[in-house]
N, C-alpha and C. Protein backbone atom coordinates (compact mmCIF):
# COMPACT_ATOMS: atom_id res chain seq x y z
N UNK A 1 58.05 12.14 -284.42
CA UNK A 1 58.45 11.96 -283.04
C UNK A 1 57.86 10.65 -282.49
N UNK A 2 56.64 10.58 -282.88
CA UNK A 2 56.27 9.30 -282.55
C UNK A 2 56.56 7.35 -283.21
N UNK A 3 56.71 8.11 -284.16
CA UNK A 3 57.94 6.94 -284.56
C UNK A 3 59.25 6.60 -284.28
N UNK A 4 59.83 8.06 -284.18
CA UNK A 4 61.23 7.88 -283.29
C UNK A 4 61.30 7.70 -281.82
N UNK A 5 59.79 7.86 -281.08
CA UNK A 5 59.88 7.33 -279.65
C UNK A 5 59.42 6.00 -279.51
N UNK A 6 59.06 5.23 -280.79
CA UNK A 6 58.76 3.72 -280.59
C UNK A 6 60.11 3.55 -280.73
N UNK A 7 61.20 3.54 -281.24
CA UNK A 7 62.36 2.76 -281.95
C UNK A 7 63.51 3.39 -280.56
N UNK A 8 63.69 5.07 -280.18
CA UNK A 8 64.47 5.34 -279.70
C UNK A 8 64.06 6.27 -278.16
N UNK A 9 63.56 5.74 -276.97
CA UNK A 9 63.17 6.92 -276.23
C UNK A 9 64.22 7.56 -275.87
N UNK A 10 64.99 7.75 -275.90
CA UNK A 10 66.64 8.50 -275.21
C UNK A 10 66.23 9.92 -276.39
N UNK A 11 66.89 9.36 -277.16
CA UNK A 11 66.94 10.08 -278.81
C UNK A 11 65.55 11.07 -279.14
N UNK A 12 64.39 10.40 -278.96
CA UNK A 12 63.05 10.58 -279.04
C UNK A 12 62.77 11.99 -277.76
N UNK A 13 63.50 11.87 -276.86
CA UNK A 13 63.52 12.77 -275.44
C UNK A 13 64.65 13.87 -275.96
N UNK A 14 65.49 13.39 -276.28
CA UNK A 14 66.96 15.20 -276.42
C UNK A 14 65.97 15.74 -277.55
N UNK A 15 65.52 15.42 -278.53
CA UNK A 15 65.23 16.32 -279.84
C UNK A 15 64.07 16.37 -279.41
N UNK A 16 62.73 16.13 -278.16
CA UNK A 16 61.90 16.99 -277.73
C UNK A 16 62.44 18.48 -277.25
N UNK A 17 63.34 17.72 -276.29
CA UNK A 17 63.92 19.11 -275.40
C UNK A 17 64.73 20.01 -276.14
N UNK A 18 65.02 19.56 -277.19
CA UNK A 18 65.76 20.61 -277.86
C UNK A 18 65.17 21.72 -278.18
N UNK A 19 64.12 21.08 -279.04
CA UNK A 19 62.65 21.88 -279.69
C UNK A 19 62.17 22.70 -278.86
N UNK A 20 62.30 22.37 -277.35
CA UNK A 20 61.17 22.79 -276.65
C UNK A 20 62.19 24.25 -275.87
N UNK A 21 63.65 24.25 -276.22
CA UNK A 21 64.45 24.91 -275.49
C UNK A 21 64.85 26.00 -276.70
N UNK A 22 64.52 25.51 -277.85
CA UNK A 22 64.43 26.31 -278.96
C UNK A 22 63.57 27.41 -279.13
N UNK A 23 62.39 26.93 -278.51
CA UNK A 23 60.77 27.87 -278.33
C UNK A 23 60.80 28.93 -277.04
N UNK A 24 61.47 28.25 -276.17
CA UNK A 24 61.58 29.21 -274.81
C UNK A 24 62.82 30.29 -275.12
N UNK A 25 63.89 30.02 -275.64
CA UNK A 25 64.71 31.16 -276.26
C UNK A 25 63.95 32.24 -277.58
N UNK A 26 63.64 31.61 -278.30
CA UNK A 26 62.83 32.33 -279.07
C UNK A 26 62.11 33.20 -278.57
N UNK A 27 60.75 32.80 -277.61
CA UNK A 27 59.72 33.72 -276.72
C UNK A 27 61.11 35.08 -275.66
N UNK A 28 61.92 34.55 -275.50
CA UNK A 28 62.94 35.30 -274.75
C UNK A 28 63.07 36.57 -275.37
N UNK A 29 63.92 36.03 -276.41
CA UNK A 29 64.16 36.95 -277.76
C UNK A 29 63.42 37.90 -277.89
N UNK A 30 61.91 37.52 -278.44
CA UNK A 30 60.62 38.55 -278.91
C UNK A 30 60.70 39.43 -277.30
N UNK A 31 60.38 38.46 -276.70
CA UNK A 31 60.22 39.84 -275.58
C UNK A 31 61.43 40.63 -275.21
N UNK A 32 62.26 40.36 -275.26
CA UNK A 32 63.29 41.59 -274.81
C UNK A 32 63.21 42.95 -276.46
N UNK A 33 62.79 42.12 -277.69
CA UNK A 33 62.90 42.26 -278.80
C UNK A 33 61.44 43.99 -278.51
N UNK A 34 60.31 43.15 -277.95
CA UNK A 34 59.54 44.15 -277.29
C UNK A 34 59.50 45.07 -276.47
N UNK A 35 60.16 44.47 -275.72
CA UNK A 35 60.85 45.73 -274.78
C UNK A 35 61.70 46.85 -274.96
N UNK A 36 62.55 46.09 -275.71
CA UNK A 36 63.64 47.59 -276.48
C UNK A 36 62.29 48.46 -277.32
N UNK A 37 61.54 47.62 -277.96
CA UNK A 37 60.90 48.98 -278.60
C UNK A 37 59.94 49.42 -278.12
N UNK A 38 59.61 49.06 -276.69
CA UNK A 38 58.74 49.86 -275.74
C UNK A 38 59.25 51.15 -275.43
N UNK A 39 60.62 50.77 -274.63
CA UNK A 39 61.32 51.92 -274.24
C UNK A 39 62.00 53.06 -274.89
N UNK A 40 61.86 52.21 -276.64
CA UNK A 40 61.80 53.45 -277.58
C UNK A 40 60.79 54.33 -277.93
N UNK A 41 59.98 53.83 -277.81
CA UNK A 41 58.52 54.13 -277.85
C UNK A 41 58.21 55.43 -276.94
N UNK A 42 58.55 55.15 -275.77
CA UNK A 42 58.53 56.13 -274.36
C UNK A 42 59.85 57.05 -275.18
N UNK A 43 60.67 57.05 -275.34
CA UNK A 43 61.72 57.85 -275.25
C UNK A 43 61.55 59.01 -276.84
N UNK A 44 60.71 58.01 -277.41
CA UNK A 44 59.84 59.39 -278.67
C UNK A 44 58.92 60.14 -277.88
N UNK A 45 57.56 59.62 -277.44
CA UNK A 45 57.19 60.17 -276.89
C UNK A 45 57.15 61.28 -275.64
N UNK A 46 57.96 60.95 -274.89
CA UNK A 46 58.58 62.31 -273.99
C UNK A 46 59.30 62.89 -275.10
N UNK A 47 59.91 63.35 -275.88
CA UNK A 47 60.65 64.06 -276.74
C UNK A 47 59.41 64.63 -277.78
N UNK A 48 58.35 64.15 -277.96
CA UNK A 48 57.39 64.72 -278.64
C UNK A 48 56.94 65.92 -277.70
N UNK A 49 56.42 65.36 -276.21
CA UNK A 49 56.01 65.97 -275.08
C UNK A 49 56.72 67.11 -275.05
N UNK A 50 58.07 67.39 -274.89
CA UNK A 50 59.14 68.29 -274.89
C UNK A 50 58.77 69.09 -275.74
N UNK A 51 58.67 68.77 -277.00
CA UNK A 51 58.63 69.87 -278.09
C UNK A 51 57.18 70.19 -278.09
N UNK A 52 55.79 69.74 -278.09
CA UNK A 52 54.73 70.46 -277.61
C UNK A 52 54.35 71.36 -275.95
N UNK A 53 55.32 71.29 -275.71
CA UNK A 53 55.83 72.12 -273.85
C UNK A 53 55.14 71.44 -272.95
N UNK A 54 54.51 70.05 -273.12
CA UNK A 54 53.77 69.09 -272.46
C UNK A 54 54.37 68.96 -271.07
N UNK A 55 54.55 68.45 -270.11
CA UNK A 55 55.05 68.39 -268.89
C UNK A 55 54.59 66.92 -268.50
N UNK A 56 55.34 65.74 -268.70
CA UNK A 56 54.88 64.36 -268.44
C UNK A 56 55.93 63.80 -267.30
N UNK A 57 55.74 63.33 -266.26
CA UNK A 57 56.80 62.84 -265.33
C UNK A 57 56.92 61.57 -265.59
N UNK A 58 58.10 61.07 -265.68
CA UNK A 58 58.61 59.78 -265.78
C UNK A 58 58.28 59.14 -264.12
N UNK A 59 58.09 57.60 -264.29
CA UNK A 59 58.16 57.05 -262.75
C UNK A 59 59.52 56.39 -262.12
N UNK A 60 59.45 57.05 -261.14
CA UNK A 60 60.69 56.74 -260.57
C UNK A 60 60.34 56.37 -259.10
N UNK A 61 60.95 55.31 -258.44
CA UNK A 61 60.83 54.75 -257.53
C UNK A 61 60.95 55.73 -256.60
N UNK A 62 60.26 55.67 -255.72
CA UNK A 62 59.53 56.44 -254.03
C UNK A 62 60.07 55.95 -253.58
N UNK A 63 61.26 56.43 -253.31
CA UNK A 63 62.17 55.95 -252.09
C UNK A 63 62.87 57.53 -250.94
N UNK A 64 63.02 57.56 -249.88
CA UNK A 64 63.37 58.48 -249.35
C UNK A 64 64.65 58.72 -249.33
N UNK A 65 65.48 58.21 -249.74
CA UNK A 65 67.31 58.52 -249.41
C UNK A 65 67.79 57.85 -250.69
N UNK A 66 68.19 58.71 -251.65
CA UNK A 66 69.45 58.17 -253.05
C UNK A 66 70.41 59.19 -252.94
N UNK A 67 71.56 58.17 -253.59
CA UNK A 67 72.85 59.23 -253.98
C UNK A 67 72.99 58.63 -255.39
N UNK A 68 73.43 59.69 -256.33
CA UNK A 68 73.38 60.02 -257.58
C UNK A 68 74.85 60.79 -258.04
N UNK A 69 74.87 60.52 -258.93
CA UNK A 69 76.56 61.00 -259.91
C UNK A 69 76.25 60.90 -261.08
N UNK A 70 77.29 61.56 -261.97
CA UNK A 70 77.40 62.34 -263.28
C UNK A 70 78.03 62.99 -263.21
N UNK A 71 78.72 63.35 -265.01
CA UNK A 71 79.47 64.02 -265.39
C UNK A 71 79.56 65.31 -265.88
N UNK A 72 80.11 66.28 -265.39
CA UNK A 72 80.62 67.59 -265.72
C UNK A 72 81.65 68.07 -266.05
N UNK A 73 81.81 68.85 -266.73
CA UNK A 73 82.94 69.57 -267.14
C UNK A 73 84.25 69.15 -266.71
N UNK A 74 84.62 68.04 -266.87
CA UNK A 74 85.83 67.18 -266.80
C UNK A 74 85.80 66.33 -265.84
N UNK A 75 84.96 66.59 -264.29
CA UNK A 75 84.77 66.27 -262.79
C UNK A 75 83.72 66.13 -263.68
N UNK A 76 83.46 64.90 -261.71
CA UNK A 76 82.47 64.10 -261.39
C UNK A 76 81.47 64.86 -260.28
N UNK A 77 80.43 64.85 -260.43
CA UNK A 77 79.65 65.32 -259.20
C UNK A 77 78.62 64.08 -258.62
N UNK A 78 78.73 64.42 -257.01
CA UNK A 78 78.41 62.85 -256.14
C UNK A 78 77.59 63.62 -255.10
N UNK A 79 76.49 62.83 -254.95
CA UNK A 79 76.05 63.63 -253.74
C UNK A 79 74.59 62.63 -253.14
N UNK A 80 74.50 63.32 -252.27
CA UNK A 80 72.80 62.31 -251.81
C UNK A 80 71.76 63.46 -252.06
N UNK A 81 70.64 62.82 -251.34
CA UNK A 81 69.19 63.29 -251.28
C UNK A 81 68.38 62.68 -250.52
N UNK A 82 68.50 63.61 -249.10
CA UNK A 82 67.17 62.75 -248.56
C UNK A 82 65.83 63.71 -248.33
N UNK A 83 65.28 62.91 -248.32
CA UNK A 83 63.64 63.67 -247.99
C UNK A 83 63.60 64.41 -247.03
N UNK A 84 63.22 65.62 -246.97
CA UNK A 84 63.31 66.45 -245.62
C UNK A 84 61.90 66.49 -244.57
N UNK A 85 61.57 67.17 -243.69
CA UNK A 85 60.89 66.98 -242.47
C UNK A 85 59.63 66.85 -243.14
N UNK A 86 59.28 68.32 -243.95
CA UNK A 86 58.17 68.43 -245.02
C UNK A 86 57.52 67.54 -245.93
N UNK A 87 59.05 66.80 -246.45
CA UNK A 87 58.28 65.43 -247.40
C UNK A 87 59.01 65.93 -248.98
N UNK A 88 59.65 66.79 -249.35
CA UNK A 88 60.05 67.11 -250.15
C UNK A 88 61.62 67.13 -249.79
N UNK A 89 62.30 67.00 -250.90
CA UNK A 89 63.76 67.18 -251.76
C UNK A 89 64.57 68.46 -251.72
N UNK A 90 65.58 68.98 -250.89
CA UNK A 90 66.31 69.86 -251.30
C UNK A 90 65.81 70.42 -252.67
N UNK A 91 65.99 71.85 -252.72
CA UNK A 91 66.03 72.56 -254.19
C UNK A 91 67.12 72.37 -254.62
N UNK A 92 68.39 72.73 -254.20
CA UNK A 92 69.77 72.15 -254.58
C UNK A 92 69.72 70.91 -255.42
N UNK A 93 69.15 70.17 -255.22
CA UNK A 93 69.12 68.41 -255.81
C UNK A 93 68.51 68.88 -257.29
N UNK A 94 67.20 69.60 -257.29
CA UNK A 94 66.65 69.64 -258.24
C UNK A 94 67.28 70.39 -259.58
N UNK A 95 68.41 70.99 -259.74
CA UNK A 95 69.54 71.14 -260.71
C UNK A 95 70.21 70.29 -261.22
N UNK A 96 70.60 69.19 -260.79
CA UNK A 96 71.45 68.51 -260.77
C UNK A 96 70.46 66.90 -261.70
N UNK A 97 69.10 67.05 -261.28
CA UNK A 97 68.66 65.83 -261.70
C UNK A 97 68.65 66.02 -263.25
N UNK A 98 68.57 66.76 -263.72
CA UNK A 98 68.81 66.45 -265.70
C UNK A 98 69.95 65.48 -266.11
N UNK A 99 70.86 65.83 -265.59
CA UNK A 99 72.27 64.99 -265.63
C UNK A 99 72.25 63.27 -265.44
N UNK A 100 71.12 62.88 -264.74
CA UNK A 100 71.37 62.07 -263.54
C UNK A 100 71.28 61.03 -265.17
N UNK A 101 71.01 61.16 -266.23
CA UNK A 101 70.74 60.52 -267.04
C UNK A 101 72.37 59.29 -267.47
N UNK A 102 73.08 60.27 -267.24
CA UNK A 102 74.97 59.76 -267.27
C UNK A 102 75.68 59.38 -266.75
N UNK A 103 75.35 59.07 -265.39
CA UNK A 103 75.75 58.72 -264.15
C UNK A 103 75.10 57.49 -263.32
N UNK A 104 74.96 57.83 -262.25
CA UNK A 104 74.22 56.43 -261.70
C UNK A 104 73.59 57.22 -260.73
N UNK A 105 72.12 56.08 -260.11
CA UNK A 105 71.04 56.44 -259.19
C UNK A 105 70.58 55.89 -258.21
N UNK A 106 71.15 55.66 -256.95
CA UNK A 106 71.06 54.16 -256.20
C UNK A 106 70.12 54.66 -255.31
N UNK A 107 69.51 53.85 -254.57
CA UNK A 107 68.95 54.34 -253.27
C UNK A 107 69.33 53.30 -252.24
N UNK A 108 69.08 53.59 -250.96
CA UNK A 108 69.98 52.89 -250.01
C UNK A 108 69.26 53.50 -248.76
N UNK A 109 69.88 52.86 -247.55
CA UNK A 109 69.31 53.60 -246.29
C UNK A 109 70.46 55.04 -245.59
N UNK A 110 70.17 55.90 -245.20
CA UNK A 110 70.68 57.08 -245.16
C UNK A 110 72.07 57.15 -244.67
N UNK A 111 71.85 56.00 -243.75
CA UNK A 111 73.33 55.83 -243.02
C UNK A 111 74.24 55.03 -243.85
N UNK A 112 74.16 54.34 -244.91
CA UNK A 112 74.87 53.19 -245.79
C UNK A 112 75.44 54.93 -246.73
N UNK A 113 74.38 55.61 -247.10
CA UNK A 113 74.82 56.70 -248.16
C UNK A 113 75.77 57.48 -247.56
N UNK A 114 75.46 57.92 -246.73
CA UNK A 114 76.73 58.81 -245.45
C UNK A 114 78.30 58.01 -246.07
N UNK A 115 78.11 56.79 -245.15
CA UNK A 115 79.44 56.46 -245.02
C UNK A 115 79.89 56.19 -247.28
N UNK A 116 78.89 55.78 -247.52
CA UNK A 116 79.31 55.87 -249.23
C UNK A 116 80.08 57.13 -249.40
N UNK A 117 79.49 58.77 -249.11
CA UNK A 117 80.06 59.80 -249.67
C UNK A 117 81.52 59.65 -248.66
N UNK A 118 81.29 59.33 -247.62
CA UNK A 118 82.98 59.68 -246.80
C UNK A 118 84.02 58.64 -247.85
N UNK A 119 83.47 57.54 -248.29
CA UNK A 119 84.23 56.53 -248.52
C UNK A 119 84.84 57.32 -250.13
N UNK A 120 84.06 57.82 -251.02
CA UNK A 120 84.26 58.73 -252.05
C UNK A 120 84.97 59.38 -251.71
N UNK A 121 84.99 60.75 -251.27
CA UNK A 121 85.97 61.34 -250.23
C UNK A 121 87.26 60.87 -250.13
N UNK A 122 86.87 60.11 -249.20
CA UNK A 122 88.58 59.17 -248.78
C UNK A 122 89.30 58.87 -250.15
N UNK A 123 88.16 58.06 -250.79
CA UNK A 123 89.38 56.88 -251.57
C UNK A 123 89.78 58.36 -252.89
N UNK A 124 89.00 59.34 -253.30
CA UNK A 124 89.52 60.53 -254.39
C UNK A 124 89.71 61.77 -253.56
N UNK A 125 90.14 61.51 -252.35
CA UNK A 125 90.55 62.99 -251.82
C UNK A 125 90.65 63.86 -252.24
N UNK A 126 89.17 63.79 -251.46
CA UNK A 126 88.07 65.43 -251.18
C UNK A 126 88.13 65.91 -249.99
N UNK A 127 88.05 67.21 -249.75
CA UNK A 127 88.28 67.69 -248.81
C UNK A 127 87.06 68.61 -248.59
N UNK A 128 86.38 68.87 -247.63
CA UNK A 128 85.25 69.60 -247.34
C UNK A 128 83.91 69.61 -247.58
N UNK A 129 83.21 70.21 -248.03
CA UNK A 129 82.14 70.19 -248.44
C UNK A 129 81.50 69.71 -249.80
N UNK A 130 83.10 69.54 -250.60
CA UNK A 130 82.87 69.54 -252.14
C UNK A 130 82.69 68.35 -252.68
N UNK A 131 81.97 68.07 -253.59
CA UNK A 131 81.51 67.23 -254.19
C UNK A 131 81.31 66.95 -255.40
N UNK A 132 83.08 67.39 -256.11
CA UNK A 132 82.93 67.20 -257.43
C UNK A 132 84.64 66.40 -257.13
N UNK A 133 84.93 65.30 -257.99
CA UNK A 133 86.17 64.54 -258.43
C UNK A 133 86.52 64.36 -259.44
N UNK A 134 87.90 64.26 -259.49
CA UNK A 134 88.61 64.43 -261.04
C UNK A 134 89.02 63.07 -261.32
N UNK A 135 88.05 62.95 -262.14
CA UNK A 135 88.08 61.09 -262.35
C UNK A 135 87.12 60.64 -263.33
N UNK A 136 86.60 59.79 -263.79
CA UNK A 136 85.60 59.33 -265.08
C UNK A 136 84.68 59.21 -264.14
N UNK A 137 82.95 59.13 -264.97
CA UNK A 137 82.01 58.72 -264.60
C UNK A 137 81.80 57.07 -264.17
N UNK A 138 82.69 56.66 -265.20
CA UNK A 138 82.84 55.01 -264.84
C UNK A 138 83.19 54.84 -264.00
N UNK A 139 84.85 55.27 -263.60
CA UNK A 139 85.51 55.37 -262.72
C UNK A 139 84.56 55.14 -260.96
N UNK A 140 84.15 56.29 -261.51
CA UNK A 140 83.01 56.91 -259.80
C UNK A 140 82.13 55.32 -259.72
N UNK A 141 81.10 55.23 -261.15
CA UNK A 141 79.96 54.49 -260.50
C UNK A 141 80.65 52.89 -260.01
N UNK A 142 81.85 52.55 -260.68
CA UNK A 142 82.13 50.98 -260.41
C UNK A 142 82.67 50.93 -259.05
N UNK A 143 83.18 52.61 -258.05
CA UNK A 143 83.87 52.44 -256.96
C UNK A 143 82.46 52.01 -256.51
N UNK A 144 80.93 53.47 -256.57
CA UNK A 144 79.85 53.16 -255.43
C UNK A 144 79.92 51.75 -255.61
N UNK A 145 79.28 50.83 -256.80
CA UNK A 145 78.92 49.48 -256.74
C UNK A 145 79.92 49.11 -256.25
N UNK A 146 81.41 49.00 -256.49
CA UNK A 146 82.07 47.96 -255.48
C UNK A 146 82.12 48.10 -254.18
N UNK A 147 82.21 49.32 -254.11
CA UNK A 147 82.17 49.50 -251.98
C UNK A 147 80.48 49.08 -251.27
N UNK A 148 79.57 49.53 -251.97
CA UNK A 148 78.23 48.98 -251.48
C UNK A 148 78.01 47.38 -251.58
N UNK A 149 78.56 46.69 -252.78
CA UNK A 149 78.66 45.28 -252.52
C UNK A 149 79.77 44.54 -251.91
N UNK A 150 80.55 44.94 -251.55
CA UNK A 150 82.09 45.06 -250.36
C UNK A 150 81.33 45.04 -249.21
N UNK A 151 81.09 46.24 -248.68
CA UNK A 151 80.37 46.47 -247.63
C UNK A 151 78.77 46.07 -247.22
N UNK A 152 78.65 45.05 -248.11
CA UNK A 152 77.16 44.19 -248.51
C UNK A 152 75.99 44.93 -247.69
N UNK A 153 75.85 46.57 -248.13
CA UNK A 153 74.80 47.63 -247.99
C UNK A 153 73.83 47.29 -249.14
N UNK A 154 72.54 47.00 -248.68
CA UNK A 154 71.47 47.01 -249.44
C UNK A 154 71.08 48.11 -250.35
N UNK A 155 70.51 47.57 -251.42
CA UNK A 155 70.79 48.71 -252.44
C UNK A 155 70.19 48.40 -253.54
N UNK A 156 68.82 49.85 -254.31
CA UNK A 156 68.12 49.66 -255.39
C UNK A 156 69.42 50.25 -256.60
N UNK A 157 69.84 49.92 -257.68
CA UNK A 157 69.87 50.65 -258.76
C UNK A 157 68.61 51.46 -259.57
N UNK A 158 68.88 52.56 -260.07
CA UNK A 158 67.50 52.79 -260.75
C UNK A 158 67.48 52.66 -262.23
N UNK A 159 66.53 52.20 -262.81
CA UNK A 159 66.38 51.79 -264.17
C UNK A 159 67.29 53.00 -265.38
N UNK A 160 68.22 52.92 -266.05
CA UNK A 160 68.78 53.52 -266.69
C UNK A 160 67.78 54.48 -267.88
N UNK A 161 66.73 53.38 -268.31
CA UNK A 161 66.15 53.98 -268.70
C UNK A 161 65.41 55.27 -268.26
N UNK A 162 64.51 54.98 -266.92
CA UNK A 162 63.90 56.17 -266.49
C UNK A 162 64.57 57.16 -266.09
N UNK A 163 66.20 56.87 -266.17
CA UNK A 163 67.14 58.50 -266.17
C UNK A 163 67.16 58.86 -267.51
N UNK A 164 66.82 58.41 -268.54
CA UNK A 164 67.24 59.04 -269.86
C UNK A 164 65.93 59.89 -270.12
N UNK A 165 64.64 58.89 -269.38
CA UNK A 165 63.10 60.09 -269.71
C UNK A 165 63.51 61.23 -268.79
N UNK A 166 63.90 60.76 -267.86
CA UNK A 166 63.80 61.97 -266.47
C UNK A 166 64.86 63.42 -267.37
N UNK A 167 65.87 62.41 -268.19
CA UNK A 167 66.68 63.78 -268.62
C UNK A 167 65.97 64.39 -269.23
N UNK A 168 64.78 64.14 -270.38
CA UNK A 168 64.48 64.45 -271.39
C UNK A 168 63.36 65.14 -271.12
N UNK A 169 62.55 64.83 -269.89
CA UNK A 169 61.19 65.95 -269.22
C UNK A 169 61.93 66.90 -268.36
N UNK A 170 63.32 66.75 -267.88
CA UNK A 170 63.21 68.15 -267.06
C UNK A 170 64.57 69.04 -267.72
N UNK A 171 64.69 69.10 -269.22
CA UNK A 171 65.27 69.90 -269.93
C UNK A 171 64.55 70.83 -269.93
């Protein structure tokens, strides 16, 4: 390099940066390379947990208001969850979270989720109280994401992964 930056600095400069853009993809690589086998790592281990009757909770973001979907028996089931006066979760909700592993997990502010389920509702006419649609899981989660980023409502996704532990500790 230092001979080729006496004779050529242009030349002497791209095949630094090349090198040097070569090393930062690489480090990229390993770490995502690490990460997948972190989260494999976790996903043995709760499944070890399971089969010794261990009881380990996955972390999941502390947030007070999500709506959540997944697939059932041909239908879709859609619904929210907000924190009640007490500080705790409907029991109702707590059936439903094994699933949540197949579906999607957003959180949002209570009033953005409201008008989300009417907008569900509307656009797969539902009628009443019910909260199951005859439609794909895909189907469902690409309407929430498009109407919440349509309607540019602020909004966590939750890590896909920590729905696959969450499925796997509360089997």
């Amino acid at each position: 390099m230092r001979v080729l930056a006496d004779f050529d600095h242009v030349l002497s400069y791209h095949i630094f940066r090349h090198y040097q853009q070569s090393l930062v993809l690489d480090q990229e690589r390993y770490l995502i390379e690490v990460q997948e086998l972190r989260q494999k790592i976790e996903l043995g281990e709760a499944l070890l947990a399971q089969v010794e009757g261990r009881k380990v909770e996955p972390v999941l973001l502390h947030h007070d208001y999500l709506a959540y979907g997944y697939q059932c028996n041909n239908k879709c089931k859609f619904g929210n969850s907000f924190v009640n006066s007490n500080g705790s979760r409907p029991k109702s909700h707590k059936t439903s979270v094994p699933d949540l592993a197949i579906g999607y997990l957003i959180y949002a502010s209570k009033e953005d989720l409201r008008k989300l389920n009417k907008a569900i509702k509307t656009r797969f006419k539902v009628k009443g109280r019910v909260e199951h649609v005859s439609c794909t899981i895909e189907e469902l989660t690409s309407f929430v994401y498009d109407y919440m980023d349509l309607m540019k409502c602020p909004y966590i996704k939750e890590n896909i992964h920590q729905l696959k532990l969450l499925n796997i500790f509360l089997k």
